[in-house]
Protein backbone atom coordinates (compact mmCIF):
# COMPACT_ATOMS: atom_id res chain seq x y z
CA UNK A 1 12.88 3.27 28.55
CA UNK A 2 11.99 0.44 25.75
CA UNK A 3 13.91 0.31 22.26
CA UNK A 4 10.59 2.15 20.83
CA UNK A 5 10.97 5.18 23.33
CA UNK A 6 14.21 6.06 23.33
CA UNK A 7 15.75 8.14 20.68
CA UNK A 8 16.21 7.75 17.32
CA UNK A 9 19.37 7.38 15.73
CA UNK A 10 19.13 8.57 12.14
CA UNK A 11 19.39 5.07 10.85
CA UNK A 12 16.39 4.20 13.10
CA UNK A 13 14.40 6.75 10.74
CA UNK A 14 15.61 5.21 7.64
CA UNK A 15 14.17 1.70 9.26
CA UNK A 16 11.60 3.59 9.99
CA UNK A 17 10.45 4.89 6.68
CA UNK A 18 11.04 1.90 4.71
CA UNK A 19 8.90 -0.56 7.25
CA UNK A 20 6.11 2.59 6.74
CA UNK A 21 6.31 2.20 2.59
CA UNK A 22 6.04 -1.92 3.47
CA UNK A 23 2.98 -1.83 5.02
CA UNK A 24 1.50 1.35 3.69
CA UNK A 25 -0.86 -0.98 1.23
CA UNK A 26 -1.51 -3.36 4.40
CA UNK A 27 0.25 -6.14 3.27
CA UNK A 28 4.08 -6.48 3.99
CA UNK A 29 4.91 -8.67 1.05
CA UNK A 30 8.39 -11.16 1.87
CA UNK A 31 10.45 -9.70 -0.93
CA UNK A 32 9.97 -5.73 0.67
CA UNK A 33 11.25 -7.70 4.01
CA UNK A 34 14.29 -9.41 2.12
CA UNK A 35 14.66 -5.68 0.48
CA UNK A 36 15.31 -3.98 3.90
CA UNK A 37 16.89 -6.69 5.54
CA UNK A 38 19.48 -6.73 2.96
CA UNK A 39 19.84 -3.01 3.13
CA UNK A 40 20.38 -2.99 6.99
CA UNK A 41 23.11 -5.65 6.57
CA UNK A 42 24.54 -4.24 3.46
CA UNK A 43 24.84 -0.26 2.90
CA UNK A 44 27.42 1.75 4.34
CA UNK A 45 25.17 3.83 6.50
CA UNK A 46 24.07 1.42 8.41
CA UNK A 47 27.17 0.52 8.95
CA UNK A 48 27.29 -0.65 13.28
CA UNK A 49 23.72 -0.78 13.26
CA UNK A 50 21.96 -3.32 15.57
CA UNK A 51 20.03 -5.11 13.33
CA UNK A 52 17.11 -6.00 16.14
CA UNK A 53 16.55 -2.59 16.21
CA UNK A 54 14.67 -3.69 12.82
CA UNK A 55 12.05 -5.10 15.61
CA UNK A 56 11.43 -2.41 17.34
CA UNK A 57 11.33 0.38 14.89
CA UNK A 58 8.49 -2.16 12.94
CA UNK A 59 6.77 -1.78 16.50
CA UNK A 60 6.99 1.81 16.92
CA UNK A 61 5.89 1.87 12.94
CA UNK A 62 2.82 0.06 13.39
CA UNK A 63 1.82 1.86 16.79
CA UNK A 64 2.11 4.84 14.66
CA UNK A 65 -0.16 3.98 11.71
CA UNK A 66 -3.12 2.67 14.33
CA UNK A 67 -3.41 6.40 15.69
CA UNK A 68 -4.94 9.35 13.85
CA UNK A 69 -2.21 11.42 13.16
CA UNK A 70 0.49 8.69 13.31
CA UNK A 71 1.70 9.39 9.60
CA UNK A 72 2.59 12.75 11.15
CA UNK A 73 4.33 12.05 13.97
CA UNK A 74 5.95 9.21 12.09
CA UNK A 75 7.61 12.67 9.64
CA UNK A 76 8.03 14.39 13.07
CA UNK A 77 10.06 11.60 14.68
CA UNK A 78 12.26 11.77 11.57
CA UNK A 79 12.36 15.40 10.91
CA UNK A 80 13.81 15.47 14.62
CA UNK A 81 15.93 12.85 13.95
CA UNK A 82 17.42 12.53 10.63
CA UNK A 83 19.86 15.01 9.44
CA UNK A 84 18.87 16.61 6.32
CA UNK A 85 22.14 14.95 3.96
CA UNK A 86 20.36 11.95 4.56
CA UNK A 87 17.20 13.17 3.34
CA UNK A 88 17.50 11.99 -0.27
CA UNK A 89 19.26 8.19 1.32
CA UNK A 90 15.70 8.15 3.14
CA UNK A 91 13.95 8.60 -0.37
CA UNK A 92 15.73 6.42 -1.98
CA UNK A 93 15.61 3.30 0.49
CA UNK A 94 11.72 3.88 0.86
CA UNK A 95 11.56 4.39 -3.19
CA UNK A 96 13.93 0.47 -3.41
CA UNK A 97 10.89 -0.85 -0.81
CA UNK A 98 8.01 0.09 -2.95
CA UNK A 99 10.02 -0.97 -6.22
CA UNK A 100 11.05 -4.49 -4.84
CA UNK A 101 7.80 -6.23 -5.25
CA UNK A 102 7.35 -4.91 -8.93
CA UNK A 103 4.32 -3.01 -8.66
CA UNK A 104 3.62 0.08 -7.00
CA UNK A 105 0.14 0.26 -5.32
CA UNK A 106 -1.57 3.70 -5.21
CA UNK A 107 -0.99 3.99 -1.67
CA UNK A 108 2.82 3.55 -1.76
CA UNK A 109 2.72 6.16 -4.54
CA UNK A 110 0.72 8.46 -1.98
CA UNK A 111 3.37 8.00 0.59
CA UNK A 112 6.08 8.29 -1.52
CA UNK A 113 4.52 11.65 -2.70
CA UNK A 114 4.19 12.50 0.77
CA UNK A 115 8.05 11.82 1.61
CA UNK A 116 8.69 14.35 -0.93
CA UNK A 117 6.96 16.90 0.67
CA UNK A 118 8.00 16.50 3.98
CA UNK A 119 11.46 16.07 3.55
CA UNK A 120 11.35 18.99 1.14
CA UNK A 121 13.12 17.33 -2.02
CA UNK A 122 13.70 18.80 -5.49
CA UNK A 123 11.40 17.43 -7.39
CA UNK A 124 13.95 16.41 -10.16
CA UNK A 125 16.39 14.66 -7.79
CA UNK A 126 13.32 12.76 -6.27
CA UNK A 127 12.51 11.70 -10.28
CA UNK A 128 16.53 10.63 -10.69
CA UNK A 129 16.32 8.84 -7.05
CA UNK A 130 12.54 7.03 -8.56
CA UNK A 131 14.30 6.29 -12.02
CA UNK A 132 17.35 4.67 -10.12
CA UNK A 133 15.17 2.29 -7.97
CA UNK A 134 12.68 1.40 -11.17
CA UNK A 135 15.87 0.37 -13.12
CA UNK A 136 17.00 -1.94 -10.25
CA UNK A 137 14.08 -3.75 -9.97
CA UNK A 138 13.62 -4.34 -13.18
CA UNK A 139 12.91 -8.14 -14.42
CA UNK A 140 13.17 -10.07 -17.73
């Protein structure tokens, strides 16, 4: 079994979701890379995480978005995979991806929108979690 087929751990599906936000508008910009390289290596849940498994889940990522319905399987891979406490973590990593360039292209707000839905957040938490990552990325 390859790193893309076996299981994923829940911090695989955080990877996961923030490499799909990166290249949702087709163009993984260097500063979204630095953003989730620094939050693999630097927040407490990912805490033991093998960092090449940043490979592999941009792998299984990209094999997703060339099928059909590979935005869907992408939510069913995490659904079945990422326990629900770290549902609003998982919005709030992919929200810091799509903030860290300084711009948010119509198809990372689509995605975004879609996150909310499928991992069933409050809408006003999901507003707090936006206005958190829009404040950190703010520049001069």
């Amino acid at each position: 079994m390859s790193d893309a087929t076996q299981p994923l751990s829940p911090q695989d599906c955080l990877v996961a979701l923030m490499i799909a936000v990166s290249v949702s508008d087709e163009r993984v910009r260097t500063v979204e890379l630095v953003k989730i390289d620094a939050s693999v290596k630097m927040l407490p849940v990912f805490s033991g995480y093998d960092s090449d498994r940043v490979r592999a889940m941009s792998t299984l990522v990209f094999e997703l978005f060339e099928q059909e319905d590979g935005l869907d399987a992408l939510f069913g891979l995490i659904r079945d995979n990422l326990p629900e406490r770290l549902f609003e973590t998982a919005y709030a990593l992919a929200c810091d991806v799509a903030a860290a360039d300084g711009t948010l292209q119509e198809t990372e707000l689509r995605l975004l929108e879609e996150i909310r839905y499928e991992l069933n957040l409050d809408r006003l938490h999901a507003a707090a979690i936006e206005r958190g990552a829009r404040a950190r990325h703010l520049t001069l």
